[in-house]
PDB file of N, CA and C in Angstrom:
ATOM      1  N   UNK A   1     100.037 101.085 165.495  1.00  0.00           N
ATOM      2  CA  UNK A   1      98.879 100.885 164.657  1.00  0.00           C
ATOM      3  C   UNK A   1      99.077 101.550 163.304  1.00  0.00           C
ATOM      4  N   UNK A   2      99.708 102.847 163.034  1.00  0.00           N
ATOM      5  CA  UNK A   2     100.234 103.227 162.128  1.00  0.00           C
ATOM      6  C   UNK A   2     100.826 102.558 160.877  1.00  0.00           C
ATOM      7  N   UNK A   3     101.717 102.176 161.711  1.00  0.00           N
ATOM      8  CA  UNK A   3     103.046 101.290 160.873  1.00  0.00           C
ATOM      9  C   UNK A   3     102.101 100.046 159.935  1.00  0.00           C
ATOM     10  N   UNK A   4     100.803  99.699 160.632  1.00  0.00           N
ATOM     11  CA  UNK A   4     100.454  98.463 160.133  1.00  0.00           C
ATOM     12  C   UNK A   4      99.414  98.436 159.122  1.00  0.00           C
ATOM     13  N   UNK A   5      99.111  99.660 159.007  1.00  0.00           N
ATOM     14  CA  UNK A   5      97.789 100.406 158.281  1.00  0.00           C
ATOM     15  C   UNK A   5      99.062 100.940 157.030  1.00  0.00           C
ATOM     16  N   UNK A   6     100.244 101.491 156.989  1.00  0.00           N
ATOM     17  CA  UNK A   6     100.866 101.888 156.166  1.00  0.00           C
ATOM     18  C   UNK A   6     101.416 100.802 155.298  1.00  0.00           C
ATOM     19  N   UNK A   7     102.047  99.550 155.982  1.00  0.00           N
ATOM     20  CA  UNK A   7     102.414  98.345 155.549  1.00  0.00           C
ATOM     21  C   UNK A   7     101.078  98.055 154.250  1.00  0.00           C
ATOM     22  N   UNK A   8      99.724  97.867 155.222  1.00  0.00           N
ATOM     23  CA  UNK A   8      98.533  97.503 153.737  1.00  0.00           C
ATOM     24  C   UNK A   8      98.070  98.330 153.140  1.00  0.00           C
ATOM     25  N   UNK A   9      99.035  99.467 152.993  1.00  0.00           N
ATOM     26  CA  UNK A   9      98.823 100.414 152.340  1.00  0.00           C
ATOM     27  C   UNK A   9      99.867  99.799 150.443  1.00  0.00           C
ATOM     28  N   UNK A  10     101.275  99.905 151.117  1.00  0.00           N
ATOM     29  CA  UNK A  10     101.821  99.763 150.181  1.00  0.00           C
ATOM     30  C   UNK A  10     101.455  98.462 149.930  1.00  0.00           C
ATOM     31  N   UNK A  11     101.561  97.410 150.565  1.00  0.00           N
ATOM     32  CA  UNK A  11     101.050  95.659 150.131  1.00  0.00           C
ATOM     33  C   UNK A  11      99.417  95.985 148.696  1.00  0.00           C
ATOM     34  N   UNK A  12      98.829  97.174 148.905  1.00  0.00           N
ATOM     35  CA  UNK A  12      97.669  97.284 148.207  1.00  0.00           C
ATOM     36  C   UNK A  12      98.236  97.858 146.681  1.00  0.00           C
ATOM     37  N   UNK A  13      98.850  98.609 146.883  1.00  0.00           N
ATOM     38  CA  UNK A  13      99.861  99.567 146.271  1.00  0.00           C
ATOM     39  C   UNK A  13     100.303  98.647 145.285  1.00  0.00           C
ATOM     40  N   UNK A  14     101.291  97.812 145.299  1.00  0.00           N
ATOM     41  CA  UNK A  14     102.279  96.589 144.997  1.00  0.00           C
ATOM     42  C   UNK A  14     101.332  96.041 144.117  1.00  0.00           C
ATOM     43  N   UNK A  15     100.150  95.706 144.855  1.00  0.00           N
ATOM     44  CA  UNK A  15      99.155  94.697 144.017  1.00  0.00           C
ATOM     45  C   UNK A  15      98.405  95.284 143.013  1.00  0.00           C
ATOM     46  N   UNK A  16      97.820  96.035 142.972  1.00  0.00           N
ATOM     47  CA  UNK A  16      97.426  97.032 141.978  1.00  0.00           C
ATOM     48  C   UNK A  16      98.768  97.205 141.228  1.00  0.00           C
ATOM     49  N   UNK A  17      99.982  97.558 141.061  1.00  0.00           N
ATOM     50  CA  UNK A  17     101.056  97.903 140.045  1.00  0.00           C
ATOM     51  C   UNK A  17     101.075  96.789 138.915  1.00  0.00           C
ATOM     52  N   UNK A  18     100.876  95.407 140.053  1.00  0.00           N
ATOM     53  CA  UNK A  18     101.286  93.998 139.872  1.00  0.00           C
ATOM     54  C   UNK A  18     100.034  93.872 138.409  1.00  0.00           C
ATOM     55  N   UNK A  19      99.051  94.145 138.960  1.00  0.00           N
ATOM     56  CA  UNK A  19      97.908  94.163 138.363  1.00  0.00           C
ATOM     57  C   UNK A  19      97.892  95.283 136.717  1.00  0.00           C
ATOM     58  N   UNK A  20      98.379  96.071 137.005  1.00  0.00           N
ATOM     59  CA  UNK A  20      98.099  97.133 135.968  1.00  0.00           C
ATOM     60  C   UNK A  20      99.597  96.599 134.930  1.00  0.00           C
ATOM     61  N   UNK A  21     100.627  95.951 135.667  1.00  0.00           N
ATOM     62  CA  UNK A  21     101.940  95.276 134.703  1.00  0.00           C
ATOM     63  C   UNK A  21     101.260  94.431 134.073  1.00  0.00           C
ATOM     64  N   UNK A  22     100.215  93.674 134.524  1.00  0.00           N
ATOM     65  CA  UNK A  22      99.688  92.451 133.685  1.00  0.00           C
ATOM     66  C   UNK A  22      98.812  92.544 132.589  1.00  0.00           C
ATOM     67  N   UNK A  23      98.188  93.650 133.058  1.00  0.00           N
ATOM     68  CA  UNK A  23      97.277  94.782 131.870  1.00  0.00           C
ATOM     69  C   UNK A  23      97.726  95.265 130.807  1.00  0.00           C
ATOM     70  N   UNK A  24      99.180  95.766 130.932  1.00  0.00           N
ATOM     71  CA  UNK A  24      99.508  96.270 129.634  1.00  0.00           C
ATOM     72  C   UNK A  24     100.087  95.297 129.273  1.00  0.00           C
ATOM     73  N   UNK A  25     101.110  94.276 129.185  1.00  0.00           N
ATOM     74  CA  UNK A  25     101.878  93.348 128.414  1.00  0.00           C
ATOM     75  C   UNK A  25     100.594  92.651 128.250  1.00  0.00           C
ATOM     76  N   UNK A  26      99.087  92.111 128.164  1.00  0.00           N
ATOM     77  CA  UNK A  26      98.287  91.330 128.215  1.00  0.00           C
ATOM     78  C   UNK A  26      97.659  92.575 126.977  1.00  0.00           C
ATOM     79  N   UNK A  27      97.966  93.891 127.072  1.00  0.00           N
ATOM     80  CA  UNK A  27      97.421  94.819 125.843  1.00  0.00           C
ATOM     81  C   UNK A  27      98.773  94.968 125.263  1.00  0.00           C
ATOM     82  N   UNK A  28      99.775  94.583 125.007  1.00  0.00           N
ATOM     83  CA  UNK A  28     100.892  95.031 124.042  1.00  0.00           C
ATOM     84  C   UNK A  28     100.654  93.581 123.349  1.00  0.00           C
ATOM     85  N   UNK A  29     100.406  92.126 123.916  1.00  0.00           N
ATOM     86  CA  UNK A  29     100.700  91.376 123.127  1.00  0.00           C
ATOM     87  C   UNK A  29      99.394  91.039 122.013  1.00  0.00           C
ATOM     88  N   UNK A  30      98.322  91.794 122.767  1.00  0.00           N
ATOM     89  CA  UNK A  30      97.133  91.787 121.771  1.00  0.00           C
ATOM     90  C   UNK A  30      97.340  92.240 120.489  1.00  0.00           C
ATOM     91  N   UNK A  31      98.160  93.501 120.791  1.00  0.00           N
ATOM     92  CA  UNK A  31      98.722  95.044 119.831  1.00  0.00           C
ATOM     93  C   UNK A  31      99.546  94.520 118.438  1.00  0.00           C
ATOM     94  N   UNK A  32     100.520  93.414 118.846  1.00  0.00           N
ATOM     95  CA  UNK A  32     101.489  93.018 118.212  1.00  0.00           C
ATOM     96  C   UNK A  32     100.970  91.863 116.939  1.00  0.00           C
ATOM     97  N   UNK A  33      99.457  90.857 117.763  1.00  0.00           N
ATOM     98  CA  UNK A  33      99.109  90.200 117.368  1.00  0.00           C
ATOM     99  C   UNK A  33      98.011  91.109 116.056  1.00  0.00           C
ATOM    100  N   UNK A  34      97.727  91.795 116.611  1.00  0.00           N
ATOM    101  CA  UNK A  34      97.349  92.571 115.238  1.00  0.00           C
ATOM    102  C   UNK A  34      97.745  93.096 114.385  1.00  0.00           C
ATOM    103  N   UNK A  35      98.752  93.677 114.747  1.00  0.00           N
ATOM    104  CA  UNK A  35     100.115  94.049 113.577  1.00  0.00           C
ATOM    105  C   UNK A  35     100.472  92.965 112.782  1.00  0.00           C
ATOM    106  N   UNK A  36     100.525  91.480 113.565  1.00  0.00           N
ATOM    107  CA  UNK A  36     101.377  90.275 112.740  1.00  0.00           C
ATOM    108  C   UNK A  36      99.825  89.853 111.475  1.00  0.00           C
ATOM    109  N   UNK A  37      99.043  90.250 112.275  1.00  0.00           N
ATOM    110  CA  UNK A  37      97.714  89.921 111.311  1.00  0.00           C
ATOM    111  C   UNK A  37      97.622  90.661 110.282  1.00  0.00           C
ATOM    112  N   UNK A  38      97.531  92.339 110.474  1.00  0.00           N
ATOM    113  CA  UNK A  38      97.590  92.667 109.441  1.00  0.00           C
ATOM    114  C   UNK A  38      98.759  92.238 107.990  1.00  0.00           C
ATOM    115  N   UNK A  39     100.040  92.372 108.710  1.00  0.00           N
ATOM    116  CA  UNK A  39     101.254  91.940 108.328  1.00  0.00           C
ATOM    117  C   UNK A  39     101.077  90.866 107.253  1.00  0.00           C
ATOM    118  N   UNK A  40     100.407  89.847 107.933  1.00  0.00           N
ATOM    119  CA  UNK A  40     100.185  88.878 107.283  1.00  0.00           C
ATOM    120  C   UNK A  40      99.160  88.717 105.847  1.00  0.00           C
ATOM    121  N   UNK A  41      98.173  89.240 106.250  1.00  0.00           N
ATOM    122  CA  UNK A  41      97.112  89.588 104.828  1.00  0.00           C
ATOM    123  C   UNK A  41      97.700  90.293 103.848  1.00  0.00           C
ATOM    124  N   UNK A  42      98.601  91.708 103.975  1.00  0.00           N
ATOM    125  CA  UNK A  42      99.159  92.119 103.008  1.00  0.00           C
ATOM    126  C   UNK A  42     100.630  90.999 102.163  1.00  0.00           C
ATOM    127  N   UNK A  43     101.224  90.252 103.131  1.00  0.00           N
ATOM    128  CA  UNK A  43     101.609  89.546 102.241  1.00  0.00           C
ATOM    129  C   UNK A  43     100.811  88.527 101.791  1.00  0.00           C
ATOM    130  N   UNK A  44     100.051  87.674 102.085  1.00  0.00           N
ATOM    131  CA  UNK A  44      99.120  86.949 101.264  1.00  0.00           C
ATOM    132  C   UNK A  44      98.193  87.676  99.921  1.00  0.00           C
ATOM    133  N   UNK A  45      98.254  88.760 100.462  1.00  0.00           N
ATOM    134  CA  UNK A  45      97.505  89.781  98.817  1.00  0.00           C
ATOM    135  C   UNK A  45      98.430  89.569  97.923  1.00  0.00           C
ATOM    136  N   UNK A  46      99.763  90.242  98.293  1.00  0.00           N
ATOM    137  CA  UNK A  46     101.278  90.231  97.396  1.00  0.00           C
ATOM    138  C   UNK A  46     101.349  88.981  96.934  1.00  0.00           C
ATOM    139  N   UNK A  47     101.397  87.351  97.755  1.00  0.00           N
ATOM    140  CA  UNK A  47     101.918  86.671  96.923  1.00  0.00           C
ATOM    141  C   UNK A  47     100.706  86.226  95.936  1.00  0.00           C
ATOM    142  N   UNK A  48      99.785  86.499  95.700  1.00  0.00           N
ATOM    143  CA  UNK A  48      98.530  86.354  94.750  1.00  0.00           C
ATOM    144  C   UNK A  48      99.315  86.697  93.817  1.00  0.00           C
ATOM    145  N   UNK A  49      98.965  88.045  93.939  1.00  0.00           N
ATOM    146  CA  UNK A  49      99.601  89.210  92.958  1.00  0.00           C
ATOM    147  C   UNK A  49     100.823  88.578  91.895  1.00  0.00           C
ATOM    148  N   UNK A  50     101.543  88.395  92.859  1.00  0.00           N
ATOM    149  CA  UNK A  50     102.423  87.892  92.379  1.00  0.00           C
ATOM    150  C   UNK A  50     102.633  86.213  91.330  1.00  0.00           C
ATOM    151  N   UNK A  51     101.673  85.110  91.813  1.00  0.00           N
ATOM    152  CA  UNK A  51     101.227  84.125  90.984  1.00  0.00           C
ATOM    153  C   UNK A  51     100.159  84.496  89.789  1.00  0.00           C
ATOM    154  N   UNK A  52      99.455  85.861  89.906  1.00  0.00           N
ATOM    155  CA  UNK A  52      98.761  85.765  88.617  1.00  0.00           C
ATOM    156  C   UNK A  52      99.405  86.703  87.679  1.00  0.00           C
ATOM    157  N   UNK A  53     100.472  86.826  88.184  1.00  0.00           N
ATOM    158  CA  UNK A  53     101.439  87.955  87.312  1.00  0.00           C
ATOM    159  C   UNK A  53     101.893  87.040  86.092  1.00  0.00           C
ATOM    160  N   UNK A  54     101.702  85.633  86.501  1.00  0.00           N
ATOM    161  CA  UNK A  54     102.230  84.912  85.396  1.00  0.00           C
ATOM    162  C   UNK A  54     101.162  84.617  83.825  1.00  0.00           C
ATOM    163  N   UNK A  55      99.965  84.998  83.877  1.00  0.00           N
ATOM    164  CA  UNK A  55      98.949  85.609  83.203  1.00  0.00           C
ATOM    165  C   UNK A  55      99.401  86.275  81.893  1.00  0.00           C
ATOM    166  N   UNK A  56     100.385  87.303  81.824  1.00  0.00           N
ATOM    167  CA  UNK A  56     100.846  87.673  80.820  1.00  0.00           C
ATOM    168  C   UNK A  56     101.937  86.819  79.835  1.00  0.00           C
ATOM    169  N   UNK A  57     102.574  86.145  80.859  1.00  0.00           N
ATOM    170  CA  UNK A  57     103.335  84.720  80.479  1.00  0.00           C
ATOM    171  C   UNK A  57     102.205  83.412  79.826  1.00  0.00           C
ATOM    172  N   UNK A  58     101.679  83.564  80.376  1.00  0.00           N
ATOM    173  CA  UNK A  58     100.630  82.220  79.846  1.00  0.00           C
ATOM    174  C   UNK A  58     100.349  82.572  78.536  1.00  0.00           C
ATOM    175  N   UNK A  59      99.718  83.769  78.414  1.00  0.00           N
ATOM    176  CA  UNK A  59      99.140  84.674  77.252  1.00  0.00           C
ATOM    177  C   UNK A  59      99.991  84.220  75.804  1.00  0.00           C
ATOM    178  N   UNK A  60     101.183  84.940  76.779  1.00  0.00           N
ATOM    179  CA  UNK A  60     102.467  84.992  75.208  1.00  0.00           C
ATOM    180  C   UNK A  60     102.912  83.451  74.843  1.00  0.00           C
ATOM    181  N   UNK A  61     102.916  82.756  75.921  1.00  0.00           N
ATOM    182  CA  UNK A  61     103.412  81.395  75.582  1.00  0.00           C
ATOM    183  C   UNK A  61     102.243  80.399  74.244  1.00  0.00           C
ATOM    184  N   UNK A  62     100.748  81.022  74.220  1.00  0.00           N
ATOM    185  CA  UNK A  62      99.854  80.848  73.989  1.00  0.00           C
ATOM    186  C   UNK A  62      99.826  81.024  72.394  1.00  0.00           C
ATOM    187  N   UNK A  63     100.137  82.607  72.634  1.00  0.00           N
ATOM    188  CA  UNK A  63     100.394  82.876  70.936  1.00  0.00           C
ATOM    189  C   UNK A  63     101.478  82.554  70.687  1.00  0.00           C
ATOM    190  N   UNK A  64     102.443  82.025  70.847  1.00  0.00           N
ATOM    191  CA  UNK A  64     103.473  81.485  69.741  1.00  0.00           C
ATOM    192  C   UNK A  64     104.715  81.862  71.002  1.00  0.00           C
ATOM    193  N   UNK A  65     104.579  82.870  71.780  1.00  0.00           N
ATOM    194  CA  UNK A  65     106.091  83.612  72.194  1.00  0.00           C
ATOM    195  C   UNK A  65     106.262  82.770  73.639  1.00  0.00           C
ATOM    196  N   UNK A  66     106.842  81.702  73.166  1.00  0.00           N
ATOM    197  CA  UNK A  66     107.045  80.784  74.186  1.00  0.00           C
ATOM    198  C   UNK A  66     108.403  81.559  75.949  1.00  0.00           C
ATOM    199  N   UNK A  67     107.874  81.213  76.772  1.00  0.00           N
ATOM    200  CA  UNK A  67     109.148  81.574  78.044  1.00  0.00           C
ATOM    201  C   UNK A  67     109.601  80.548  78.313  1.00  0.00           C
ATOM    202  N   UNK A  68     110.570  81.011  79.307  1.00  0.00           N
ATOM    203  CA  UNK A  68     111.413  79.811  80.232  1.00  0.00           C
ATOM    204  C   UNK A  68     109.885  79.383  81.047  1.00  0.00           C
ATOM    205  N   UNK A  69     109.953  77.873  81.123  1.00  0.00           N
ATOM    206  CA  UNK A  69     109.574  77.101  82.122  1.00  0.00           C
ATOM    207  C   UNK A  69     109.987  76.383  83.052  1.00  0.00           C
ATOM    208  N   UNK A  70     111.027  77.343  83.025  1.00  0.00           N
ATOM    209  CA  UNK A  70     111.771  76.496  84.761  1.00  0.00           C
ATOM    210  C   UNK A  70     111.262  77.130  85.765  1.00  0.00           C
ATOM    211  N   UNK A  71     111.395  78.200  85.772  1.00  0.00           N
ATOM    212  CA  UNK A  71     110.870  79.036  86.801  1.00  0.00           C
ATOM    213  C   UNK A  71     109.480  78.776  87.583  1.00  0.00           C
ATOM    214  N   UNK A  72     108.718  78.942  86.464  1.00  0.00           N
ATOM    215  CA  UNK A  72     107.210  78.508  87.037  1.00  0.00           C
ATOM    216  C   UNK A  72     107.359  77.424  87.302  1.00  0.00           C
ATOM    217  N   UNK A  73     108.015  76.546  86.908  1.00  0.00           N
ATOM    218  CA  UNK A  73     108.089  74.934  87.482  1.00  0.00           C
ATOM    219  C   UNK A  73     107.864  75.023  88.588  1.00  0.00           C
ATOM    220  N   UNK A  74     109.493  75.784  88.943  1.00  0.00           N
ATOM    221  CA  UNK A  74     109.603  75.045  90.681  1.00  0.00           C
ATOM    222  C   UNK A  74     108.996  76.558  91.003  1.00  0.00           C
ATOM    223  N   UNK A  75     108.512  77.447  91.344  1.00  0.00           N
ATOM    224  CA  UNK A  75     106.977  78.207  91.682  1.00  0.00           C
ATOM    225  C   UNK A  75     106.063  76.658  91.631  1.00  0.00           C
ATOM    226  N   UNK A  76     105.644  76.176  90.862  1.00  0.00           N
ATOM    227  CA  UNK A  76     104.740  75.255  91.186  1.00  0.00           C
ATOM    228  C   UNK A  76     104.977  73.930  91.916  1.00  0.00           C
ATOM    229  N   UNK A  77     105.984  73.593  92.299  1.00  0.00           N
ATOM    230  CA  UNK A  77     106.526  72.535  93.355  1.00  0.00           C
ATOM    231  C   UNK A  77     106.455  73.579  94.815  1.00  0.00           C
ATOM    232  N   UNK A  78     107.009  74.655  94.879  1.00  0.00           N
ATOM    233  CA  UNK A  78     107.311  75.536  95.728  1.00  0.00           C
ATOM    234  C   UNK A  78     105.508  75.269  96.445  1.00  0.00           C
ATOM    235  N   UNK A  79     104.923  75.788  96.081  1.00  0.00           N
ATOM    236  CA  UNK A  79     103.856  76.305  96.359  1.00  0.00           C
ATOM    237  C   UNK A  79     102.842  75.475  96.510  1.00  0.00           C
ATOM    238  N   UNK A  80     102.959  73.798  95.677  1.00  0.00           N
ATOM    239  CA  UNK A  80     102.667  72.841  96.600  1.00  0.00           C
ATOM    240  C   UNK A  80     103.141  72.145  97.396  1.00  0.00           C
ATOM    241  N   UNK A  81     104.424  72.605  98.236  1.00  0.00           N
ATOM    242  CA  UNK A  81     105.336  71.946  98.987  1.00  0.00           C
ATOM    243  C   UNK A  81     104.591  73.131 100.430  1.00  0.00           C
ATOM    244  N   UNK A  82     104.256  74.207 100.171  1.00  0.00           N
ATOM    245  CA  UNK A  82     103.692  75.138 100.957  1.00  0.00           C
ATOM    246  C   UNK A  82     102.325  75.179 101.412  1.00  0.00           C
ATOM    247  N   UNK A  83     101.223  74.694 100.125  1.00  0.00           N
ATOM    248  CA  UNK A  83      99.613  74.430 100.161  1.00  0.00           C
ATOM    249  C   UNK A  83      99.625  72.785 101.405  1.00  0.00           C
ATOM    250  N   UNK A  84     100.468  71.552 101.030  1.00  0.00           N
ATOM    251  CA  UNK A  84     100.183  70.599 101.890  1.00  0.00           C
ATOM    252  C   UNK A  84     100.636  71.331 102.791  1.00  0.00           C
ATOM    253  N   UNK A  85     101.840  71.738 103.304  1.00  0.00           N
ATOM    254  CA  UNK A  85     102.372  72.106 104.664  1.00  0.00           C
ATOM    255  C   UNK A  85     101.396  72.728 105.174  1.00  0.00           C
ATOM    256  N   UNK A  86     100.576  73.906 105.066  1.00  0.00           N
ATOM    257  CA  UNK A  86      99.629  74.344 105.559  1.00  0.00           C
ATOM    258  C   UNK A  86      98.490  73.979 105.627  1.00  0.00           C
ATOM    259  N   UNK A  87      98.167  72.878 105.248  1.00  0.00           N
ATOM    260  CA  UNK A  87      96.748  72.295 105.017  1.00  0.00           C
ATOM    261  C   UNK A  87      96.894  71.008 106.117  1.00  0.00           C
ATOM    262  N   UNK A  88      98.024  70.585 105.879  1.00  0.00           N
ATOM    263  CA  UNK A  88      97.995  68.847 106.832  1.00  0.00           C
ATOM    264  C   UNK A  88      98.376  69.426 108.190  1.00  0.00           C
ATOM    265  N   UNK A  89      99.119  70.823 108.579  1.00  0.00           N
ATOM    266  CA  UNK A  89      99.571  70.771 109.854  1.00  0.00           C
ATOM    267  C   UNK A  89      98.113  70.411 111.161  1.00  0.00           C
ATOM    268  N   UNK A  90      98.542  70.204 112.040  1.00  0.00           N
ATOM    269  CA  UNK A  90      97.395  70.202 113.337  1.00  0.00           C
ATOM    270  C   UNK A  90      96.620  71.289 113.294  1.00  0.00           C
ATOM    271  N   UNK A  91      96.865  72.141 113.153  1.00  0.00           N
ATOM    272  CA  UNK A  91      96.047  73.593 113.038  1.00  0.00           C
ATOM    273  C   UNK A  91      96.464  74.432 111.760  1.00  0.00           C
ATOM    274  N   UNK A  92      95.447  74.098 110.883  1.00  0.00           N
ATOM    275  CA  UNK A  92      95.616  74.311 109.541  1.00  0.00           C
ATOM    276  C   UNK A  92      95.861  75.745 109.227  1.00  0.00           C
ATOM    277  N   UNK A  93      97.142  75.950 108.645  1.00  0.00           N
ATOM    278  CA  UNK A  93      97.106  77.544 108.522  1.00  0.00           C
ATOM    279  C   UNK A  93      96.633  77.972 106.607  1.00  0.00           C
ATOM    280  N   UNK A  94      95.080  78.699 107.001  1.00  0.00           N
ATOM    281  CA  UNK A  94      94.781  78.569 105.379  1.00  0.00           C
ATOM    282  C   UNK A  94      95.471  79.993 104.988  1.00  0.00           C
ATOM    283  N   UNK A  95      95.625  80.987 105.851  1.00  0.00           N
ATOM    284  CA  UNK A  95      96.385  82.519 105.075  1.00  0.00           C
ATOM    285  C   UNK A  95      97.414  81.892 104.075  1.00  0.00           C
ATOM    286  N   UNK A  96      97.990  80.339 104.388  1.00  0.00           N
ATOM    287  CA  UNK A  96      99.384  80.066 103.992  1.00  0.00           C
ATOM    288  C   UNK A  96      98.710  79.191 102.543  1.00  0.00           C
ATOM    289  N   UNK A  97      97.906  78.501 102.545  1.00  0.00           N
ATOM    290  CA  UNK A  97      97.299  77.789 102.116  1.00  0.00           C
ATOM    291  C   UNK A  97      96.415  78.298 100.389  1.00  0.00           C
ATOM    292  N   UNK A  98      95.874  79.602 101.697  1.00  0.00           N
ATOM    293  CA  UNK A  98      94.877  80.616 100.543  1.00  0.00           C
ATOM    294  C   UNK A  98      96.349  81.114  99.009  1.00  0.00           C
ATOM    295  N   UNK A  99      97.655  81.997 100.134  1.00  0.00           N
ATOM    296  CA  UNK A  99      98.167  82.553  99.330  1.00  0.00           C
ATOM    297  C   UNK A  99      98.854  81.836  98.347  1.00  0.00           C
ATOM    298  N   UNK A 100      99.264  81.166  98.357  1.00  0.00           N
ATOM    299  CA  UNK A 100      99.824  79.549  96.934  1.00  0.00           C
ATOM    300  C   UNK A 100      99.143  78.917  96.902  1.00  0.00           C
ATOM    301  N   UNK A 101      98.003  78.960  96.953  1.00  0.00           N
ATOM    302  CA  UNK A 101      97.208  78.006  95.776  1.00  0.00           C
ATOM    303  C   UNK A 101      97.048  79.045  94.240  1.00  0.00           C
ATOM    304  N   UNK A 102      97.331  79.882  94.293  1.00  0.00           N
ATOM    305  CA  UNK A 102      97.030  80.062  92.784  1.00  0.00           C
ATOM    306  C   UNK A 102      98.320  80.287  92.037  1.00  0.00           C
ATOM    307  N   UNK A 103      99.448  80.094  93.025  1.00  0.00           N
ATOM    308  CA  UNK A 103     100.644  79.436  92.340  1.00  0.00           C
ATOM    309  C   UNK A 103     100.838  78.134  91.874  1.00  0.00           C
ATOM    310  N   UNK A 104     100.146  77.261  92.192  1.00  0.00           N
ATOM    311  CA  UNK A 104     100.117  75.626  92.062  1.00  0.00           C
ATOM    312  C   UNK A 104      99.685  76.182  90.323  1.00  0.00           C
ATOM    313  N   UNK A 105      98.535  76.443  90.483  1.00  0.00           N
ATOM    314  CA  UNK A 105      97.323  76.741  88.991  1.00  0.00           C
ATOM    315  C   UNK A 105      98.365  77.168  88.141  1.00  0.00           C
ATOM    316  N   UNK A 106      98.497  78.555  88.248  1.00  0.00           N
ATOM    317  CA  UNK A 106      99.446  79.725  87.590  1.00  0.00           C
ATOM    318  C   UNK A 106     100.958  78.893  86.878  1.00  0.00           C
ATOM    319  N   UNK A 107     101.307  78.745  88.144  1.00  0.00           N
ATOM    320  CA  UNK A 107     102.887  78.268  87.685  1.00  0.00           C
ATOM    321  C   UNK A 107     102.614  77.239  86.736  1.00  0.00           C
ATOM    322  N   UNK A 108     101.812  75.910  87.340  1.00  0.00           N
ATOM    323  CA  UNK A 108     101.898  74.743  86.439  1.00  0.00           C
ATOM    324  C   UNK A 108     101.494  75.141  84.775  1.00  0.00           C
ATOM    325  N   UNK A 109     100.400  76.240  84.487  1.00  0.00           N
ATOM    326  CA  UNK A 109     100.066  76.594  83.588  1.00  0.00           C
ATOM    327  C   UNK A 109     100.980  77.215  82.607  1.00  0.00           C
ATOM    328  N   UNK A 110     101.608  78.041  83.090  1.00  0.00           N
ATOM    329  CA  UNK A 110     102.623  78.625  82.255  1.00  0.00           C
ATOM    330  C   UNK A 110     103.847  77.989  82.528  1.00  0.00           C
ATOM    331  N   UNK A 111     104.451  76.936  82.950  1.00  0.00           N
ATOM    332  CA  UNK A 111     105.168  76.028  82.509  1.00  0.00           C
ATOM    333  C   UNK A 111     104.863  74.942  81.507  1.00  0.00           C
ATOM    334  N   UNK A 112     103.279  74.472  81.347  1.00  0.00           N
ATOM    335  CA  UNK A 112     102.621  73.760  80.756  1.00  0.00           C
ATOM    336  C   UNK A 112     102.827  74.507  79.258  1.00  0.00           C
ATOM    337  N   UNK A 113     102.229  75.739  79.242  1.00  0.00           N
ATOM    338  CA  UNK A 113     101.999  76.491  77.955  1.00  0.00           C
ATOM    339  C   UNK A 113     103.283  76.300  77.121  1.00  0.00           C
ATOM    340  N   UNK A 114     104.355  77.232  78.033  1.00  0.00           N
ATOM    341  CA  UNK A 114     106.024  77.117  77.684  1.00  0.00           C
ATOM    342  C   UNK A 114     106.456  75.971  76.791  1.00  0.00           C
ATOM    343  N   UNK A 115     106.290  74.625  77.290  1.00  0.00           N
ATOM    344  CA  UNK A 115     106.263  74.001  76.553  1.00  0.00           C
ATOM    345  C   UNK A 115     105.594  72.968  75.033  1.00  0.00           C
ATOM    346  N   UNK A 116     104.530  73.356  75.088  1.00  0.00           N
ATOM    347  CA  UNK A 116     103.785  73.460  73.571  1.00  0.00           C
ATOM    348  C   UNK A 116     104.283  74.176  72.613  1.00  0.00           C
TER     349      UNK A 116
END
């Protein structure tokens, strides 16, 4: 009678471990998914940042001190090759969407200016 009471002892044992393994990888992948989130917003801040950086370019191209407009060009192909991709997929990703759209604006603008 022993032996059989010890057997659903560990069989209880096992299941509970089984149980508490599923608990944490079910809390590590939550963990990770928040990291990739945060992860993700700070580069969508950056690439803003980074398309209205062209602002000082627009400026100078404006008063007379014309730049290269290649660059912002393809920044502005880039970034609508990136705005559809994220907008038409099945599950629209707007973080991707949000962060180049004001490269489309930006770039085309100060490639636009550049050349006047």
């Amino acid at each position: 009678m022993g032996g059989k009471q010890y057997g659903r002892s560990i069989n209880k044992a096992e299941a509970e471990a089984e149980h508490l393994e599923k608990e944490a990888v079910q809390i590590g992948e939550e963990a990770a998914k928040n990291k990739m989130s945060i992860v993700g917003v700070i580069a969508s801040g950056l690439s803003i940042c980074m398309y209205v950086s062209y602002i000082p370019q627009i400026l100078g191209n404006l008063s007379g001190h014309q730049g290269d407009w290649i660059q912002p060009f393809v920044a502005f192909i880039n970034c609508t090759m990136w705005v559809g991709y994220g907008f038409f997929k099945e599950h629209r990703d707007w973080p991707l969407v949000i962060a180049n759209s004001p490269g489309i604006i930006f770039g085309l603008t100060a490639a636009i200016t550049a050349r006047l």
